[in-house]
Protein backbone atom coordinates (compact mmCIF):
# COMPACT_ATOMS: atom_id res chain seq x y z
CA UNK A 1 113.23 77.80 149.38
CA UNK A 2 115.96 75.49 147.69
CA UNK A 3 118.90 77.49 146.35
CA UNK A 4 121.84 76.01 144.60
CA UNK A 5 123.79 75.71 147.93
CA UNK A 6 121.29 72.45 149.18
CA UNK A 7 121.75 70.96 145.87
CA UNK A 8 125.86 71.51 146.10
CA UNK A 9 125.59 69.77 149.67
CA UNK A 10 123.29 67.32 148.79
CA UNK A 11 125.22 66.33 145.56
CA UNK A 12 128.87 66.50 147.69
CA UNK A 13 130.22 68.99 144.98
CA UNK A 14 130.53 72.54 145.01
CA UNK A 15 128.34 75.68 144.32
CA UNK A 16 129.89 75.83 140.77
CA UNK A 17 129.40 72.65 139.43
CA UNK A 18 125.86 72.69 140.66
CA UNK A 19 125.64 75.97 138.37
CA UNK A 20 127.59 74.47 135.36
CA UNK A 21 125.15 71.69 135.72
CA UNK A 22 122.19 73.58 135.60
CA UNK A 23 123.17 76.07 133.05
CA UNK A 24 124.07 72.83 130.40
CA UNK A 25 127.93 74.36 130.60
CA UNK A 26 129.90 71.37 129.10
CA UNK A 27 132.31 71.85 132.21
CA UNK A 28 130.87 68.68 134.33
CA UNK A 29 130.10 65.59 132.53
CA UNK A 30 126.69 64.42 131.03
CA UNK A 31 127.14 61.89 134.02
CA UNK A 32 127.14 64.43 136.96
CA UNK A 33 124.45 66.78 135.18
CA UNK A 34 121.95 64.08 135.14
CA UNK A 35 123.07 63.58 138.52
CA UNK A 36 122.76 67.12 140.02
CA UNK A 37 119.83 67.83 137.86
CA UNK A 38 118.05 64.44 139.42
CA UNK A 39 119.02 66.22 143.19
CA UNK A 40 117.39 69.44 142.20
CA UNK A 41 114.31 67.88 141.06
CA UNK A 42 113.76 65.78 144.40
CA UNK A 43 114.66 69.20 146.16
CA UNK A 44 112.09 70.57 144.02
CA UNK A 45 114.72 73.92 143.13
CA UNK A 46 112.73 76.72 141.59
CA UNK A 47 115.35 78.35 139.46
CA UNK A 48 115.65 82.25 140.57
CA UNK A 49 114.95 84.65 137.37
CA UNK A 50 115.53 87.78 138.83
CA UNK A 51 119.04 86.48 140.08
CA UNK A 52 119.68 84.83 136.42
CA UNK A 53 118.70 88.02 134.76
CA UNK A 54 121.38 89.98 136.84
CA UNK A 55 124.13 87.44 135.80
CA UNK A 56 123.20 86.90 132.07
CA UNK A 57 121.15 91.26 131.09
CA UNK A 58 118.41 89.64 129.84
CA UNK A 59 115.13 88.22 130.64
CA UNK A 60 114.01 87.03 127.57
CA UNK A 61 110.92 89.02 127.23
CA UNK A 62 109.85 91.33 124.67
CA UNK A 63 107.45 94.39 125.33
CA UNK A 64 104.48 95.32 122.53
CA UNK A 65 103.96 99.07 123.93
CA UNK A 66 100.54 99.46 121.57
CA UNK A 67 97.75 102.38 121.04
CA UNK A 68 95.08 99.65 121.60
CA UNK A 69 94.94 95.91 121.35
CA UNK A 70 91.41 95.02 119.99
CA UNK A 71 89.94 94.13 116.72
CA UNK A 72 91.38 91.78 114.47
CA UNK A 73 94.45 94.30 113.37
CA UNK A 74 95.77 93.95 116.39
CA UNK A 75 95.36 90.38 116.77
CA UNK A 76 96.94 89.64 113.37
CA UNK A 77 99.69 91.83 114.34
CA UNK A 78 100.82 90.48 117.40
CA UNK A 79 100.14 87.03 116.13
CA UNK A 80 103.19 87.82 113.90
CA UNK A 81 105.01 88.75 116.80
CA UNK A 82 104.75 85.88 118.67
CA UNK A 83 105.08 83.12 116.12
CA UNK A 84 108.60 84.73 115.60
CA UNK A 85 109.53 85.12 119.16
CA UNK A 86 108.53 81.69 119.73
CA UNK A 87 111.26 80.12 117.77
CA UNK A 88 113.66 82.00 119.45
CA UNK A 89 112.68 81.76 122.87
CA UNK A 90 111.14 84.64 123.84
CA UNK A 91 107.95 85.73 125.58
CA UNK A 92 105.71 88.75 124.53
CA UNK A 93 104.41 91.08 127.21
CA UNK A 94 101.29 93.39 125.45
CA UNK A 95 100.88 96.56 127.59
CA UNK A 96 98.97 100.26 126.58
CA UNK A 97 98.73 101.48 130.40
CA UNK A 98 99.94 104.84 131.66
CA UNK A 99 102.74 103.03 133.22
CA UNK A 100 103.79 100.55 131.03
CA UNK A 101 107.29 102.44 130.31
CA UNK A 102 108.05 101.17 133.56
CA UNK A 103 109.54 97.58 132.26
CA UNK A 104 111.22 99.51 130.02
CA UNK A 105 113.20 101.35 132.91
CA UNK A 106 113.09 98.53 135.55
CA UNK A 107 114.48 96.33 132.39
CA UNK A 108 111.78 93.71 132.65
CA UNK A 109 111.62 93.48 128.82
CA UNK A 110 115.06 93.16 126.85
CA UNK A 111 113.51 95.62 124.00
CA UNK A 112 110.33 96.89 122.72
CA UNK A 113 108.01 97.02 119.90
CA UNK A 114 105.92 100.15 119.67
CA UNK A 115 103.14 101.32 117.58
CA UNK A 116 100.72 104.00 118.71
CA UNK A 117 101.73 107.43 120.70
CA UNK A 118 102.11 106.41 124.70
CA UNK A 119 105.70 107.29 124.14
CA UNK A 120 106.89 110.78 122.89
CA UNK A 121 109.50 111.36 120.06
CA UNK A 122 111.73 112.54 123.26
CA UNK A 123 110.81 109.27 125.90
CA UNK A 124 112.15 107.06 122.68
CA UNK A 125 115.13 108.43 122.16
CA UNK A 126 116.01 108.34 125.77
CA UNK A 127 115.22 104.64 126.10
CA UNK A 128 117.67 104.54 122.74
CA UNK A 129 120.22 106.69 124.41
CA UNK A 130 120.13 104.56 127.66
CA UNK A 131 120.46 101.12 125.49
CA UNK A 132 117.08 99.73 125.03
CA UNK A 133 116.69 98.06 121.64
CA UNK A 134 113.60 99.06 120.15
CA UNK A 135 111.67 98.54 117.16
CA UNK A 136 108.86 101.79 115.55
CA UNK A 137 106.31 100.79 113.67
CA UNK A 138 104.64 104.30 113.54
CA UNK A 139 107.24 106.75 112.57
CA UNK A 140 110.48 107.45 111.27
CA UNK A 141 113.72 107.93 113.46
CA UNK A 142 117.41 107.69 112.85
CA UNK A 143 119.00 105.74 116.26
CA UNK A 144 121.61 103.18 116.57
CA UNK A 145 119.07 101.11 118.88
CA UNK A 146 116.12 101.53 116.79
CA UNK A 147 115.00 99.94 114.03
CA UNK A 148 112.01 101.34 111.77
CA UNK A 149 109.14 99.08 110.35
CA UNK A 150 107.39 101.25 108.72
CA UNK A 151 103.86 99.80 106.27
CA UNK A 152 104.24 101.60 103.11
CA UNK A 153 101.09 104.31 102.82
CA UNK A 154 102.24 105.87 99.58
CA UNK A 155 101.66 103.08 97.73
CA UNK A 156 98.20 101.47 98.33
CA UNK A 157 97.08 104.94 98.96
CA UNK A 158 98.16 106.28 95.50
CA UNK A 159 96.31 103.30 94.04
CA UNK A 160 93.54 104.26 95.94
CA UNK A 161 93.14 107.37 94.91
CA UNK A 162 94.14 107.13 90.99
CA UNK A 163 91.03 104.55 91.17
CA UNK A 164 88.89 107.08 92.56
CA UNK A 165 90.06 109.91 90.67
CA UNK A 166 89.26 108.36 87.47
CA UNK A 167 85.08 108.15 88.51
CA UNK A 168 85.23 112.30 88.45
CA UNK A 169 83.84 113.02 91.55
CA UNK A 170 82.33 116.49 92.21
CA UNK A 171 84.48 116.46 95.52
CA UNK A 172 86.16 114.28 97.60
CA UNK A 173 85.60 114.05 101.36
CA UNK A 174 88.55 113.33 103.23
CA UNK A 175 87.74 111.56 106.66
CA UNK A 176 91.09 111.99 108.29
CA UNK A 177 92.99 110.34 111.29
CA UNK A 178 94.99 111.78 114.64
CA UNK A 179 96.66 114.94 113.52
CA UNK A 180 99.79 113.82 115.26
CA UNK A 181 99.98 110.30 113.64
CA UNK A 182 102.63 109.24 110.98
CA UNK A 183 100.59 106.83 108.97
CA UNK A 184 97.65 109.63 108.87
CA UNK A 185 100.15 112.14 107.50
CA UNK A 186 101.24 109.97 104.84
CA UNK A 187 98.27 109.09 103.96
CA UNK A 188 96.58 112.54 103.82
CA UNK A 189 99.18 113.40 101.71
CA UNK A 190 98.84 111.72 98.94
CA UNK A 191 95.00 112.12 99.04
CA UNK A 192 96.00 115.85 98.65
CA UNK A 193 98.74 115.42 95.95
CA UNK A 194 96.72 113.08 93.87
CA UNK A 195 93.47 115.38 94.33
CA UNK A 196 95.60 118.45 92.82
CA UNK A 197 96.66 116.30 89.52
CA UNK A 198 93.07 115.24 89.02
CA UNK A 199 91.64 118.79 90.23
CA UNK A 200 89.52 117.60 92.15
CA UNK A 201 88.51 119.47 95.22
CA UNK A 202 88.87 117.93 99.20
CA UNK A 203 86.92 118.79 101.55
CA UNK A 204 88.65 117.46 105.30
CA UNK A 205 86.83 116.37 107.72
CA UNK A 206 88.37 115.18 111.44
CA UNK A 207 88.40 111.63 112.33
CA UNK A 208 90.30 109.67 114.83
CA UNK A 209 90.94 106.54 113.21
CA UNK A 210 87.71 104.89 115.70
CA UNK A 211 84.49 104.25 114.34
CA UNK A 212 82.93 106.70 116.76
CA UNK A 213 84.82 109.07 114.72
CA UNK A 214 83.94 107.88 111.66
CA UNK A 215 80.38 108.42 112.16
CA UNK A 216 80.22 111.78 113.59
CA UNK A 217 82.44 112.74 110.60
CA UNK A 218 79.53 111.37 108.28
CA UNK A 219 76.57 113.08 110.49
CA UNK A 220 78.32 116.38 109.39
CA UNK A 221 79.37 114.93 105.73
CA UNK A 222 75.85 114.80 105.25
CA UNK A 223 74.77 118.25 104.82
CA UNK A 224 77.41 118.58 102.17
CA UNK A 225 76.82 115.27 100.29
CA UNK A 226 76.15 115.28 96.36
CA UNK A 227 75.62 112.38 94.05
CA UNK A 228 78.88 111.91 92.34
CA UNK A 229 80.75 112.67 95.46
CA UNK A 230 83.86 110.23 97.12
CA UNK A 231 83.97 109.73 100.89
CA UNK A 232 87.46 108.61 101.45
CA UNK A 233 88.68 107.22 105.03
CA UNK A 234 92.10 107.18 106.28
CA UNK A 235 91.43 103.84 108.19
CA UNK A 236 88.41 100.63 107.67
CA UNK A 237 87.47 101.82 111.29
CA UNK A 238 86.30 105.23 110.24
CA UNK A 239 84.71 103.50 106.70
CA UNK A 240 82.35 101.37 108.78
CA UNK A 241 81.34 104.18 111.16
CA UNK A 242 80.43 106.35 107.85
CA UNK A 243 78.40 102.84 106.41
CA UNK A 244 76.17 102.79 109.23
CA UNK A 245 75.27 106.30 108.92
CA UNK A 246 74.88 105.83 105.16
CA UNK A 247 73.21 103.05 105.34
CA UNK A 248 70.26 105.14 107.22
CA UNK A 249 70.26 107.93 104.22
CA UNK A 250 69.09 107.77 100.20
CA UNK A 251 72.73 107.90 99.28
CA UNK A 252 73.71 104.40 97.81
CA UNK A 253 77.55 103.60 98.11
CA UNK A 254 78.88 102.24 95.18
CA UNK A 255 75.58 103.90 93.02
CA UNK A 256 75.48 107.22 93.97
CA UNK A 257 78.75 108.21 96.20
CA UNK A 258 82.25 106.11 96.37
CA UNK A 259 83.31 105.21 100.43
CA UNK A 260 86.65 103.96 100.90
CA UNK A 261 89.06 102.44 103.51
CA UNK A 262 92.63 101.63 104.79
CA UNK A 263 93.32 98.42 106.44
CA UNK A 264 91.03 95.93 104.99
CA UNK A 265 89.92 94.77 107.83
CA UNK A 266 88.13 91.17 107.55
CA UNK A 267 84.45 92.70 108.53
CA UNK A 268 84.46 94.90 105.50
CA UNK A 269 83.98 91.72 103.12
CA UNK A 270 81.09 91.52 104.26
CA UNK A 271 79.13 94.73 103.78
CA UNK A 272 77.01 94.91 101.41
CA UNK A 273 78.70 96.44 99.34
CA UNK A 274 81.80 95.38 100.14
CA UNK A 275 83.98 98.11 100.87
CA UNK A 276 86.85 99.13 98.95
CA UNK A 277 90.43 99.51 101.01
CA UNK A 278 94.17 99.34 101.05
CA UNK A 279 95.27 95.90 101.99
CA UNK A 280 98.78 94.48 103.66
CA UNK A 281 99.78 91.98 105.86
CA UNK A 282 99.59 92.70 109.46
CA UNK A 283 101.13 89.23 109.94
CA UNK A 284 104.20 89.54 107.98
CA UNK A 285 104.47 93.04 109.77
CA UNK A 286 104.40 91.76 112.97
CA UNK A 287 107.27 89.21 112.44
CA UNK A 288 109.49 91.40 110.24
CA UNK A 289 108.97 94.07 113.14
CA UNK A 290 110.13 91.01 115.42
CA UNK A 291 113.04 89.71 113.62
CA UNK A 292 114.14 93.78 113.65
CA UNK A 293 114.30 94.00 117.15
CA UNK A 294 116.08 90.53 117.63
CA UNK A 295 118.84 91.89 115.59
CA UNK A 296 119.05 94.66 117.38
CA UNK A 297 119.16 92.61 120.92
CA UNK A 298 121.93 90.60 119.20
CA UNK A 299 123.64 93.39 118.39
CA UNK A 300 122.86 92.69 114.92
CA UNK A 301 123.16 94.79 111.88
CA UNK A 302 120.12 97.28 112.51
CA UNK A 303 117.28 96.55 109.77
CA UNK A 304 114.93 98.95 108.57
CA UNK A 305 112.04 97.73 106.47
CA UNK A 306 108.67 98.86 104.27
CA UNK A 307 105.64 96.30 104.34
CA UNK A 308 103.78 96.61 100.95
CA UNK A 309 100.13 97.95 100.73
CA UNK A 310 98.06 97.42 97.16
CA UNK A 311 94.54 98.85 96.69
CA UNK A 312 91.67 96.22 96.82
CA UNK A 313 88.66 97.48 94.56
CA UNK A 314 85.32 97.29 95.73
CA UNK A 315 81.31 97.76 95.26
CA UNK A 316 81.96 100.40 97.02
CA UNK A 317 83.59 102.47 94.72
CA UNK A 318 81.72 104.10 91.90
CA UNK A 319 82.32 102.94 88.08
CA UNK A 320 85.06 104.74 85.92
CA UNK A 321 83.59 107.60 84.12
């Protein structure tokens, strides 16, 4: 293989103007870079990354460290990602495997973006501890190397439920997500708090934020199920799951029960009826996320930063009483 030591003998100059050359340092002339740069070609030099990222810390690569990458959340999420990385030069690496903390350790990525529970509280703060700029999109910590970018629950959810409040339902049914995750806490949270002020009664019911979930969370729904009642999911994945089953039943949603979602995810436009959910922009979360951990690999002033969620009524959701 061609290393920089042909080129320097082939050129007649020495092993660090070859490297000024090919690094575009203005310490040799535009005349002998073209020059050197015309020798490497006809060597046909492969440039060696792993010895450039030992000289320079950084390889230009940032890690997504996600739950899950399907469905069209995902995708609109890490399209934000990348169309902000790609005006600054850097590639995106999307990994959920057992092992994927690896390129944190073996520093394959210069920082991370995570959303989802592969890592523990404790495995993030010791990447933080040991320097690894990272950005949270799932929960709230307090690190000089992390930066939170956190979607706003409270809000759309409060809409949410004021709207659904306000039909008087004999009881609510609360389809709820992973125990352990942040946006499911928020969110059941404020289906609680804005239950209490209405008095209306919730009846939980576990869910995992899949659609699998979501319809074995409606099978057992079922036997309790009045006219009147709300069936209220704390993600679009778990709404469509409980729309099959419904769909199979004498209940109609948006006649006789209210069913709504979190997410609005693209498929529940077309439902019939449409469902009801709490809409934001995955894409401007994925590039605010982004521009948060470039700051942070720049050794930027460390951003932290809410994404806005708003309620998006539905046919789904049954008419004010």
């Amino acid at each position: 293989m061609t290393g920089i030591k042909d080129i320097a003998k082939a050129a007649g100059v020495s092993i660090s103007t070859v490297s000024y050359a090919l690094n575009g340092s203005t310490k040799v002339t535009e005349k002998t870079r073209q020059r050197i740069m015309k020798i490497a070609e006809e060597l046909n030099y492969i440039p060696n990354a792993a010895a450039r990222t030992l000289k320079t810390r950084k390889t230009h690569i940032i890690g997504a460290f996600l739950g899950d990458y399907s469905g069209s959340f995902y995708g609109e999420l890490l399209k934000g990602i990348n169309h902000e990385l790609s005006e600054t030069g850097y590639e995106l690496i999307v990994c959920n495997g057992p092992e994927s903390h690896r390129l944190m350790t073996e520093r394959i990525v210069d920082g991370g973006i995570i959303l989802g529970h592969r890592f523990t509280q404790e495995q993030i703060l010791g990447f933080a501890d040991r320097g690894h700029p990272l950005t949270i999109l799932d929960r709230n910590m307090d690190h000089p190397n992390i930066s939170c970018v956190l979607l706003d629950n409270e809000m759309g959810m409060r809409q949410a439920m004021r709207t659904i409040t306000a039909t008087k339902p004999h009881c609510i049914h609360l389809v709820d997500g992973p125990e352990e995750n942040h946006d499911a806490f928020e969110r059941r949270a404020v289906v609680l708090e804005q239950a209490d002020l209405a008095g209306v009664a919730v009846r939980i019911w576990e869910g995992g934020f899949t659609k699998r979930s979501g319809i074995r969370a409606a099978s057992e729904i079922l036997e309790e199920l009045k006219d009147g009642d709300a069936i209220v999911c704390l993600n679009d994945d778990m709404a469509l799951g409980v729309y099959d089953v419904l769909q199979n039943t004498s209940f109609r949603i948006g006649l006789d029960i209210s069913l709504t979602g979190f997410d609005k995810l693209e498929v529940t436009n077309y439902t019939q009826p449409k469902i009801a959910s709490v809409s934001y922009s995955k894409l401007d979360w994925g590039k605010t996320a982004a521009r948060a951990l470039l700051q942070l690999i720049d050794k930027r002033e460390r951003t932290n930063a809410k994404i806005d969620s708003k309620f998006i009524v539905a046919g789904s959701v049954l008419q004010k009483k």
